[in-house]
N, C-alpha and C. Protein backbone atom coordinates (compact mmCIF):
# COMPACT_ATOMS: atom_id res chain seq x y z
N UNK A 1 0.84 -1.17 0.00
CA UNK A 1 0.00 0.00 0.00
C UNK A 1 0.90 1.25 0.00
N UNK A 2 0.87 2.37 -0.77
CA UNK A 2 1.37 3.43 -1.02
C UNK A 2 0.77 4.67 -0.20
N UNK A 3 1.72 5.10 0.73
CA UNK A 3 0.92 5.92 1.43
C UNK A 3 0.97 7.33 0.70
N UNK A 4 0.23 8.11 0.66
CA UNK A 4 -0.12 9.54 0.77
C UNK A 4 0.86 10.36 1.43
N UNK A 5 1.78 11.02 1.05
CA UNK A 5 2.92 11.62 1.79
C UNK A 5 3.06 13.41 0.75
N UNK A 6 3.27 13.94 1.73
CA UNK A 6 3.78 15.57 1.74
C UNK A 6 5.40 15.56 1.79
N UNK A 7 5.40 16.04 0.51
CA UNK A 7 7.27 16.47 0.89
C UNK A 7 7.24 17.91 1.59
N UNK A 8 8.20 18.07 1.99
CA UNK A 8 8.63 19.14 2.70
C UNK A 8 9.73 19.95 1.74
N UNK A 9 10.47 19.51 0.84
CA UNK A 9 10.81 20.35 0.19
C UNK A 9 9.94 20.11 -1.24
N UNK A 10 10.25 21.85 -2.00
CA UNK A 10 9.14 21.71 -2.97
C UNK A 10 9.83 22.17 -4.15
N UNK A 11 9.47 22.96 -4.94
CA UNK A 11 10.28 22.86 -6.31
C UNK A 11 10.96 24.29 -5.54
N UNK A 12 12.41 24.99 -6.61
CA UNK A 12 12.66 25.86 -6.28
C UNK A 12 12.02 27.22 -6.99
N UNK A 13 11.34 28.24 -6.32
CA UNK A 13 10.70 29.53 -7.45
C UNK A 13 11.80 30.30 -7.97
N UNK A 14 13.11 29.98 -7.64
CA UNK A 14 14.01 31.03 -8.38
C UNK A 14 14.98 30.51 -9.07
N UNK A 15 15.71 31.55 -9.54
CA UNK A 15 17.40 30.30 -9.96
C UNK A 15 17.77 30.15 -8.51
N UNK A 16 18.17 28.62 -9.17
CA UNK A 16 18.71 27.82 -7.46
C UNK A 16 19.98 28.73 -6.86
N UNK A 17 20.37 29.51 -7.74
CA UNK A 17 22.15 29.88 -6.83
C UNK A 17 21.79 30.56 -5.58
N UNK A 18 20.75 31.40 -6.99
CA UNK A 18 20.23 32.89 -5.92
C UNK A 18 19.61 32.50 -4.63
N UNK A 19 18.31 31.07 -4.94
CA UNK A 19 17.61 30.35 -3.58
C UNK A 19 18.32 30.99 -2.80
N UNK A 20 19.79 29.87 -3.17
CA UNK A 20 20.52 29.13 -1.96
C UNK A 20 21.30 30.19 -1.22
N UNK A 21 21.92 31.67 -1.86
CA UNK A 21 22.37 32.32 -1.23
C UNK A 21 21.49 32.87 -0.19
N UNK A 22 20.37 33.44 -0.79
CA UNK A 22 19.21 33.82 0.24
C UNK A 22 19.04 33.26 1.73
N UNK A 23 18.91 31.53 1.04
CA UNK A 23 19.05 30.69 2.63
C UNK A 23 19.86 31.12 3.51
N UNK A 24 21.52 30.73 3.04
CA UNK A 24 22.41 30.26 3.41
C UNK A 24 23.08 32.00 4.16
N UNK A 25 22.42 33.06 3.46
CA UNK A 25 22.18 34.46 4.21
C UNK A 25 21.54 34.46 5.55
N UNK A 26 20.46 33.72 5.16
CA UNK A 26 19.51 33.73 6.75
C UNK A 26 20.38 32.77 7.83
N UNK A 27 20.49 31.94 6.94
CA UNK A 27 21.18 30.78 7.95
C UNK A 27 22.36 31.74 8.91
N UNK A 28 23.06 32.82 8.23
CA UNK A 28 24.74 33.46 8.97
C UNK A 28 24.44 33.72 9.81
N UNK A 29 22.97 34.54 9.44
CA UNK A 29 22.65 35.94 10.82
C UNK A 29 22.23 35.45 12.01
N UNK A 30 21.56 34.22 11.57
CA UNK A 30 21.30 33.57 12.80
C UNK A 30 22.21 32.50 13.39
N UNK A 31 23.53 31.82 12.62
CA UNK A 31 24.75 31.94 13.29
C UNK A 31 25.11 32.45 13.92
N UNK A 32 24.96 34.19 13.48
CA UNK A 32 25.42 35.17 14.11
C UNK A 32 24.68 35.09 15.71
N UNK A 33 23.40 35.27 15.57
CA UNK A 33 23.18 35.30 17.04
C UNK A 33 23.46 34.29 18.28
N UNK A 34 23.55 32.94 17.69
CA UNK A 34 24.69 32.16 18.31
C UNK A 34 26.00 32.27 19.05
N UNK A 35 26.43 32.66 17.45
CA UNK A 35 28.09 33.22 17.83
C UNK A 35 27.92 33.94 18.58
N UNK A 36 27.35 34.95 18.90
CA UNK A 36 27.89 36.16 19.64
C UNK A 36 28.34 35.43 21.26
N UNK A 37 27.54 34.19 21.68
CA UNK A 37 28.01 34.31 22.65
C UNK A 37 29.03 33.32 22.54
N UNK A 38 29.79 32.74 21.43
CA UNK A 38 30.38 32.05 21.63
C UNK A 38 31.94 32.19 21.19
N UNK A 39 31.44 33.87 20.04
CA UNK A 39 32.92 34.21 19.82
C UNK A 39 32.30 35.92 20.09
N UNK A 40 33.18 36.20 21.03
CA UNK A 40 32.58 38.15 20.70
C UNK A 40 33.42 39.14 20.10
N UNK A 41 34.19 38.57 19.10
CA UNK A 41 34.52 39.50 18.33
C UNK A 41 33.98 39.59 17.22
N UNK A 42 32.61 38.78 17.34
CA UNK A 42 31.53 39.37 15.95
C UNK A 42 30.77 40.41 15.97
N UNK A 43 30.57 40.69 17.32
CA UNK A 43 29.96 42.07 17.88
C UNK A 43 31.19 42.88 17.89
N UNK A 44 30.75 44.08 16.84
CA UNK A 44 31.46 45.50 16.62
C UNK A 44 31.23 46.38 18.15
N UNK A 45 29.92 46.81 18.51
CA UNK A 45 29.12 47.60 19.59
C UNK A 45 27.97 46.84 19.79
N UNK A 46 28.35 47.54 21.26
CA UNK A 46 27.01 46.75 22.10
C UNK A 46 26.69 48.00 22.93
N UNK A 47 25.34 47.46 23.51
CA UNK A 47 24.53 48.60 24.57
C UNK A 47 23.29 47.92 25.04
N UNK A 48 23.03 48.24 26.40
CA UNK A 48 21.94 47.53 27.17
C UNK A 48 20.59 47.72 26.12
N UNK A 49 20.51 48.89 25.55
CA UNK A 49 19.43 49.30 24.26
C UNK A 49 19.16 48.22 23.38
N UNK A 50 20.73 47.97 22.61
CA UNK A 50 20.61 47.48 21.04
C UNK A 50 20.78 45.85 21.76
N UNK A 51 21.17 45.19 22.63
CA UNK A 51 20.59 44.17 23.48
C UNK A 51 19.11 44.06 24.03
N UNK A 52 18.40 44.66 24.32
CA UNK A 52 17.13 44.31 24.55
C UNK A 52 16.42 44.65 23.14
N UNK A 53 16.33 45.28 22.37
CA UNK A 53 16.30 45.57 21.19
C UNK A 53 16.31 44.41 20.36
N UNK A 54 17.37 43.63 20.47
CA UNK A 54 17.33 42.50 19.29
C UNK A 54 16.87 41.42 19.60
N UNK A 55 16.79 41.49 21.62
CA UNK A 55 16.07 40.17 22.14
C UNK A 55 14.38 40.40 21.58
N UNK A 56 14.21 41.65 21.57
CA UNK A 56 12.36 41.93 21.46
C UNK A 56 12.29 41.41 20.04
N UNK A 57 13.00 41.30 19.33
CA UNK A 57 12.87 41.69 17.49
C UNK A 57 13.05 39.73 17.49
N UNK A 58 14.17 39.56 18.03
CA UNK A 58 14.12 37.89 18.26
C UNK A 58 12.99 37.39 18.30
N UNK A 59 12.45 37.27 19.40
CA UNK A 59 11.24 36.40 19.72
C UNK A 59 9.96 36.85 19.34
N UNK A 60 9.93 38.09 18.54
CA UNK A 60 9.12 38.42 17.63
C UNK A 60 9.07 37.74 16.35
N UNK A 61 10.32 37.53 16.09
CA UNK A 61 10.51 36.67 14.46
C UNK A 61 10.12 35.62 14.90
N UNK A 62 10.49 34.72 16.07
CA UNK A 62 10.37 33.82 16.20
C UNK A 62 8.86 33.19 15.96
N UNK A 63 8.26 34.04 16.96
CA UNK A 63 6.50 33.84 17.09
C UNK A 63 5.74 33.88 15.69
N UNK A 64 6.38 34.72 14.73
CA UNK A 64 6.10 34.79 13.41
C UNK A 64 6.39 33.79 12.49
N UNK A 65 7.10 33.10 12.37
CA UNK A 65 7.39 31.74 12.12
C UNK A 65 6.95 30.33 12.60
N UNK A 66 6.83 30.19 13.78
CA UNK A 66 5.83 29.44 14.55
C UNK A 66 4.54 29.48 14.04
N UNK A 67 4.31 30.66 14.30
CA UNK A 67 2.86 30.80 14.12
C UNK A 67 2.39 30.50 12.76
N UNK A 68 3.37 30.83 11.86
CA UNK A 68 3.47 30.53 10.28
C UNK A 68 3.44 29.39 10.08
N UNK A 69 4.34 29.11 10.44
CA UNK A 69 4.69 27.35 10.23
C UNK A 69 3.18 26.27 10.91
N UNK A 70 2.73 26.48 11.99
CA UNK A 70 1.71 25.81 12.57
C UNK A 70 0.37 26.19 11.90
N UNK A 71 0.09 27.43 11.31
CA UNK A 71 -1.11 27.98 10.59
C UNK A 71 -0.91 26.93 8.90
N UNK A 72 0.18 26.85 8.57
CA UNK A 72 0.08 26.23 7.07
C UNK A 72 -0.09 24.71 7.73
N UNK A 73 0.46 24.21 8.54
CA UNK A 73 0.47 22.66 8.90
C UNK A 73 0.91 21.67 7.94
N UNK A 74 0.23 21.00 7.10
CA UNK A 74 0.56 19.88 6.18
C UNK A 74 1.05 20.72 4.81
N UNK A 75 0.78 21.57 4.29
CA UNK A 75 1.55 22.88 3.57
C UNK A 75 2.62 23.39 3.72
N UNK A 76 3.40 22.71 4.52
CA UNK A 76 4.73 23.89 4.83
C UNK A 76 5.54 22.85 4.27
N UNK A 77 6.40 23.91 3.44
CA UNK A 77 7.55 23.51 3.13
C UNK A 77 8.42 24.19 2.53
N UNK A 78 9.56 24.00 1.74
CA UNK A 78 10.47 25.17 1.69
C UNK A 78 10.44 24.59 -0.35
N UNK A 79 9.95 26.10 -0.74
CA UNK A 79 9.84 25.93 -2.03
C UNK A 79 8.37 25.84 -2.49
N UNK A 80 7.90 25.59 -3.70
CA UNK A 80 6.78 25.66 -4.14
C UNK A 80 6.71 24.14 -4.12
N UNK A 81 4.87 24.13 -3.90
CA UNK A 81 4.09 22.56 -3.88
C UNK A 81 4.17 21.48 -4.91
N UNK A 82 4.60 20.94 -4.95
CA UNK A 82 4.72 19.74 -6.16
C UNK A 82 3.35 19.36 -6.45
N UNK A 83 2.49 18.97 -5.28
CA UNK A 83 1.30 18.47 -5.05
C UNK A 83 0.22 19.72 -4.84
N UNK A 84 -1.18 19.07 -4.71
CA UNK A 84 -2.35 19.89 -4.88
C UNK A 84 -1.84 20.60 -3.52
N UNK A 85 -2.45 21.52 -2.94
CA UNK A 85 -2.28 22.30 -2.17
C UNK A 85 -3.79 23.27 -1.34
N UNK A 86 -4.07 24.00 -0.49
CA UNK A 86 -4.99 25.29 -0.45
C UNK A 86 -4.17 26.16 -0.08
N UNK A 87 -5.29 27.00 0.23
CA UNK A 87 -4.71 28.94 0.12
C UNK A 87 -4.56 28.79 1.71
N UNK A 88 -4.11 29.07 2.15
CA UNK A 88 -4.17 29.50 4.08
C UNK A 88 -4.42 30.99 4.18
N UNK A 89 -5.61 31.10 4.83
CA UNK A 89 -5.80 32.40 5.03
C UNK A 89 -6.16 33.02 6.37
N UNK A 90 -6.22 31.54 7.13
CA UNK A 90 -6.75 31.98 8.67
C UNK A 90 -5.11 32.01 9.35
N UNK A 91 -5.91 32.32 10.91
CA UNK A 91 -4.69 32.41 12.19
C UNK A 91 -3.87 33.82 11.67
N UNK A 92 -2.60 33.86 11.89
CA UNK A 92 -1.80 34.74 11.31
C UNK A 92 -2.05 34.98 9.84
N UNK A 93 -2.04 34.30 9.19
CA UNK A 93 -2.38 34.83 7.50
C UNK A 93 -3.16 35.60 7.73
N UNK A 94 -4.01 35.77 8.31
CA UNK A 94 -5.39 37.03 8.25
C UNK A 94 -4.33 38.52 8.74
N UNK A 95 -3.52 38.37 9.02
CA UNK A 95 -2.57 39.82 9.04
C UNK A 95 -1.55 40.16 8.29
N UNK A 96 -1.11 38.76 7.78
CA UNK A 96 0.51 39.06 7.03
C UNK A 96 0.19 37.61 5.62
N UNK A 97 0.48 37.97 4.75
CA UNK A 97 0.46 37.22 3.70
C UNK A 97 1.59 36.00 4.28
N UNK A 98 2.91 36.47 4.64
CA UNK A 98 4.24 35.68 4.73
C UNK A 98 4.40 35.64 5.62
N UNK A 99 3.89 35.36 7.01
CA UNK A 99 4.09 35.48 8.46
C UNK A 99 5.68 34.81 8.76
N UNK A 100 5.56 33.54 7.61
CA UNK A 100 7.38 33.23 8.28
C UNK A 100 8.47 33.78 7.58
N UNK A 101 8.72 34.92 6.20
CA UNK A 101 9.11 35.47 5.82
C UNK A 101 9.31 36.98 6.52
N UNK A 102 8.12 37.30 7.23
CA UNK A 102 8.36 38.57 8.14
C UNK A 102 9.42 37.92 9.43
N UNK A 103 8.80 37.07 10.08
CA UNK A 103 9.71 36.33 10.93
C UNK A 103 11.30 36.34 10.76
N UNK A 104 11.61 35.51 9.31
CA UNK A 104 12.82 35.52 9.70
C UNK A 104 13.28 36.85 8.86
N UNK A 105 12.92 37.82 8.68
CA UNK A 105 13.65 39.03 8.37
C UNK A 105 13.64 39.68 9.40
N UNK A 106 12.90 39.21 10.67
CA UNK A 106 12.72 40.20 11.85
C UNK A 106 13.60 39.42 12.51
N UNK A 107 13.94 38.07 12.99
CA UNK A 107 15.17 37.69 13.26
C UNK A 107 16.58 37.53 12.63
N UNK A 108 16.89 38.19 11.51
CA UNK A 108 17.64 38.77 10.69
C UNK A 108 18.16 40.12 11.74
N UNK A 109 17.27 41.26 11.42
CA UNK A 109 17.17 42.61 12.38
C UNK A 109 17.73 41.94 14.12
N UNK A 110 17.75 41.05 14.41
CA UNK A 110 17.68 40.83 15.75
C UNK A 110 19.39 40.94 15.88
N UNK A 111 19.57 40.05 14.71
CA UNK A 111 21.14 39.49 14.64
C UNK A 111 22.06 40.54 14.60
N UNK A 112 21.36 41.91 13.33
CA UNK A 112 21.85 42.99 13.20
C UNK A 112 21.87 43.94 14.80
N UNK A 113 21.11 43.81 15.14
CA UNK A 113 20.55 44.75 16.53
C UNK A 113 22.04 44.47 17.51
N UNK A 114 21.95 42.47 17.98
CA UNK A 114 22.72 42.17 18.63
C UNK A 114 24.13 42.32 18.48
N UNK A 115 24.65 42.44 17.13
CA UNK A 115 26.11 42.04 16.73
C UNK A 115 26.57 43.94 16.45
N UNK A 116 26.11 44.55 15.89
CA UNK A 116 26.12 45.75 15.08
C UNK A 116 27.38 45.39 14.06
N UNK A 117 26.88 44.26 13.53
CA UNK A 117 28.78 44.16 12.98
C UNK A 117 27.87 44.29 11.18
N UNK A 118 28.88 44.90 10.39
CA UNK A 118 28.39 45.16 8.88
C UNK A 118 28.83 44.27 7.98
N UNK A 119 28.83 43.40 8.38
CA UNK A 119 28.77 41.48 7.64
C UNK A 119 27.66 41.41 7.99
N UNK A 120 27.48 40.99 9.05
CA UNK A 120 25.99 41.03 9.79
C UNK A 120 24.86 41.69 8.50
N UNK A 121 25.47 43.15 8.87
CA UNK A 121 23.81 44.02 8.40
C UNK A 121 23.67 43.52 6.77
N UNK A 122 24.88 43.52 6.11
CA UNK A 122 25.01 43.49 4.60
C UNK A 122 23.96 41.72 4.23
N UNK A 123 24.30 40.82 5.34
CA UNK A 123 23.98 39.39 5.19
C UNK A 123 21.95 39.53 5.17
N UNK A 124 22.03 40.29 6.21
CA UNK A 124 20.54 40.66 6.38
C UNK A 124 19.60 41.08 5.12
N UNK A 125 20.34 41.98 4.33
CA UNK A 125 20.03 42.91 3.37
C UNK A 125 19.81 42.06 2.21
N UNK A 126 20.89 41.28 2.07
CA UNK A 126 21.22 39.89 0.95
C UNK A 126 19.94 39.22 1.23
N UNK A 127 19.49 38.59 2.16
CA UNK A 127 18.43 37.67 2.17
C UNK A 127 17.52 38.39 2.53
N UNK A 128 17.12 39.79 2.49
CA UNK A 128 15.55 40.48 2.48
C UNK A 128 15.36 40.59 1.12
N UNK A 129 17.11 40.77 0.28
CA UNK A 129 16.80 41.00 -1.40
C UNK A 129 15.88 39.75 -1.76
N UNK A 130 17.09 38.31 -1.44
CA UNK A 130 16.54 37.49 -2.22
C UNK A 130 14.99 37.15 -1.60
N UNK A 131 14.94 36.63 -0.61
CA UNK A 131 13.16 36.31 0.03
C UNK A 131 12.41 37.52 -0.66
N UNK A 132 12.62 38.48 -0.58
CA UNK A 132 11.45 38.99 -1.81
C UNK A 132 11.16 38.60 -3.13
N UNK A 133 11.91 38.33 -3.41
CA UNK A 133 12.26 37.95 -5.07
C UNK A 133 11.57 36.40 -4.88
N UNK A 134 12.04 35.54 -3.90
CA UNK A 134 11.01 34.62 -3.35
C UNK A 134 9.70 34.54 -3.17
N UNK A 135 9.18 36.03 -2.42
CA UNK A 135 8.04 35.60 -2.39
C UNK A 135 6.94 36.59 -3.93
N UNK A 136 7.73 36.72 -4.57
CA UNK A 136 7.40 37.42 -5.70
C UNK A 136 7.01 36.40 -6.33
N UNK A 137 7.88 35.45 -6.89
CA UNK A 137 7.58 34.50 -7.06
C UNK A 137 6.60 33.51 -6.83
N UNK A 138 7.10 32.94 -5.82
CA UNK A 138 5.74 32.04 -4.86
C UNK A 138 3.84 33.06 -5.50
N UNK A 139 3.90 34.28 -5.28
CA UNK A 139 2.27 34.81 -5.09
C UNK A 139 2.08 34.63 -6.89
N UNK A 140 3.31 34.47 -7.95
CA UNK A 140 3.01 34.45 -9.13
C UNK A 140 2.32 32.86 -9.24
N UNK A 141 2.65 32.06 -8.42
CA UNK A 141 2.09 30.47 -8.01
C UNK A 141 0.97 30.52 -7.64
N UNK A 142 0.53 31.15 -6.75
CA UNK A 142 -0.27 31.08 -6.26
C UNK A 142 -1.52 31.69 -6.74
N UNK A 143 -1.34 32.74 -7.96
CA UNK A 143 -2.15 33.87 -8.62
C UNK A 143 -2.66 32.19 -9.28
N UNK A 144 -1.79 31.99 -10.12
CA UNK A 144 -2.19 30.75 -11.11
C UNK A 144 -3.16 29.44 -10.29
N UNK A 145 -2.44 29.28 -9.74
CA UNK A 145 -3.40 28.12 -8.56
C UNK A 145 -4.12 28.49 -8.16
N UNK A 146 -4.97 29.84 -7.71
CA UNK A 146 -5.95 29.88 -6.82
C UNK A 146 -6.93 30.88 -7.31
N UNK A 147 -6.30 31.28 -8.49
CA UNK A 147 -7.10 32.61 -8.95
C UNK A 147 -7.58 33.48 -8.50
N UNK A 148 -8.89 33.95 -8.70
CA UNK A 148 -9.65 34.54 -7.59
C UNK A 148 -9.68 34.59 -6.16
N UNK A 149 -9.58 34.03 -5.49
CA UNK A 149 -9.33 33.50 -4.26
C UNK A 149 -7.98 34.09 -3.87
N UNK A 150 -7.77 34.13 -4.77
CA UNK A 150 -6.09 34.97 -4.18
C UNK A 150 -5.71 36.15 -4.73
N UNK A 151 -6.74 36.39 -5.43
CA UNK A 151 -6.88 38.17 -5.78
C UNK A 151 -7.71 38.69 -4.44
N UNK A 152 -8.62 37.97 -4.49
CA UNK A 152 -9.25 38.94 -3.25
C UNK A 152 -8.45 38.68 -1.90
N UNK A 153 -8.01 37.95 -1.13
CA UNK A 153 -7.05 37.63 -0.28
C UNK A 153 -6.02 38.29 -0.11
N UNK A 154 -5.08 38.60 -1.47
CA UNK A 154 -4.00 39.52 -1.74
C UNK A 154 -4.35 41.05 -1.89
N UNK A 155 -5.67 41.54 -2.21
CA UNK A 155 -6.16 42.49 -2.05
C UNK A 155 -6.65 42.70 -0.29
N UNK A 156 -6.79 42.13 -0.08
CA UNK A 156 -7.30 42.36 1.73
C UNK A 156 -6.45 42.40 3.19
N UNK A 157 -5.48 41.35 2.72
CA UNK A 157 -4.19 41.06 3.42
C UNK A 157 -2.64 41.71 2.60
N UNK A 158 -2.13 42.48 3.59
CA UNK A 158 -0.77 43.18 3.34
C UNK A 158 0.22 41.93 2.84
N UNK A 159 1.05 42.24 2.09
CA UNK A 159 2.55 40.78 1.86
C UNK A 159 3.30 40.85 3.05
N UNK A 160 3.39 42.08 3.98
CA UNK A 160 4.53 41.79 5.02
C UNK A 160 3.51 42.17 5.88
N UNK A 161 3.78 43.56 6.07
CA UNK A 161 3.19 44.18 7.11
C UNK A 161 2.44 45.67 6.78
């Protein structure tokens, strides 16, 4: 018997290089917030400010992603759907088109906040370029797949914020 299975990864919406830099951007910054406590000469300046600052912006991205990730459920995955799919429009979607795309650009900002280092900020910048260009993509998927339904949706609900 052949079961019914969801991949988790899905096709790629861009040229793959670009994807992968995008990722592999998000992936630093949040190295970065790692590192900091594990090497501190990645932090340029610090201040009790731009420390509570990047903790608030942290667990803000975080919750945005969570919440993203648990609102799509059997839908999530990284890349476009191979398989049939729906629109998600409840929970968080009813405020943010990309709830885990705001997420991790807001834990991006966190990394920047915490480190102030300009590898850091430039890495941030790199993967807000590419994830747009991502999700530019992706809503051109989704125009086609859902039609209507995602004109009025995309008309009602903001892409970020």
């Amino acid at each position: 018997m052949r079961r019914n299975t969801v991949r988790f990864v899905g096709a790629v919406p861009i040229r793959p290089y670009a994807y992968l830099i995008g990722k592999l951007s998000v992936l630093a910054c949040w190295a970065s917030l790692v590192g900091k406590h594990f090497w501190p000469g990645i932090v340029w300046f610090s201040s009790p400010g731009l420390d509570v600052l990047g903790a608030v912006l942290l667990v803000t991205g975080l919750v945005l992603m969570v919440a993203g990730g648990v609102n799509l459920g059997g839908s999530l995955r990284v890349g476009l759907p191979r398989e049939k799919t729906v629109l998600r429009t409840g929970g968080v979607f009813r405020y943010t088109r990309n709830p885990m795309y705001v997420g991790g650009f807001v834990t991006c900002l966190a990394a920047v906040a915490w480190t102030a280092n300009p590898v850091v900020f430039v890495l941030a910048i790199v993967a807000a370029i590419v994830h747009h260009t991502i999700v530019l993509a992706e809503e051109k998927y989704l125009a086609a797949e859902f039609g209507d339904a995602w004109t009025e949706y995309s008309r009602r609900v903001r892409r970020y914020l």
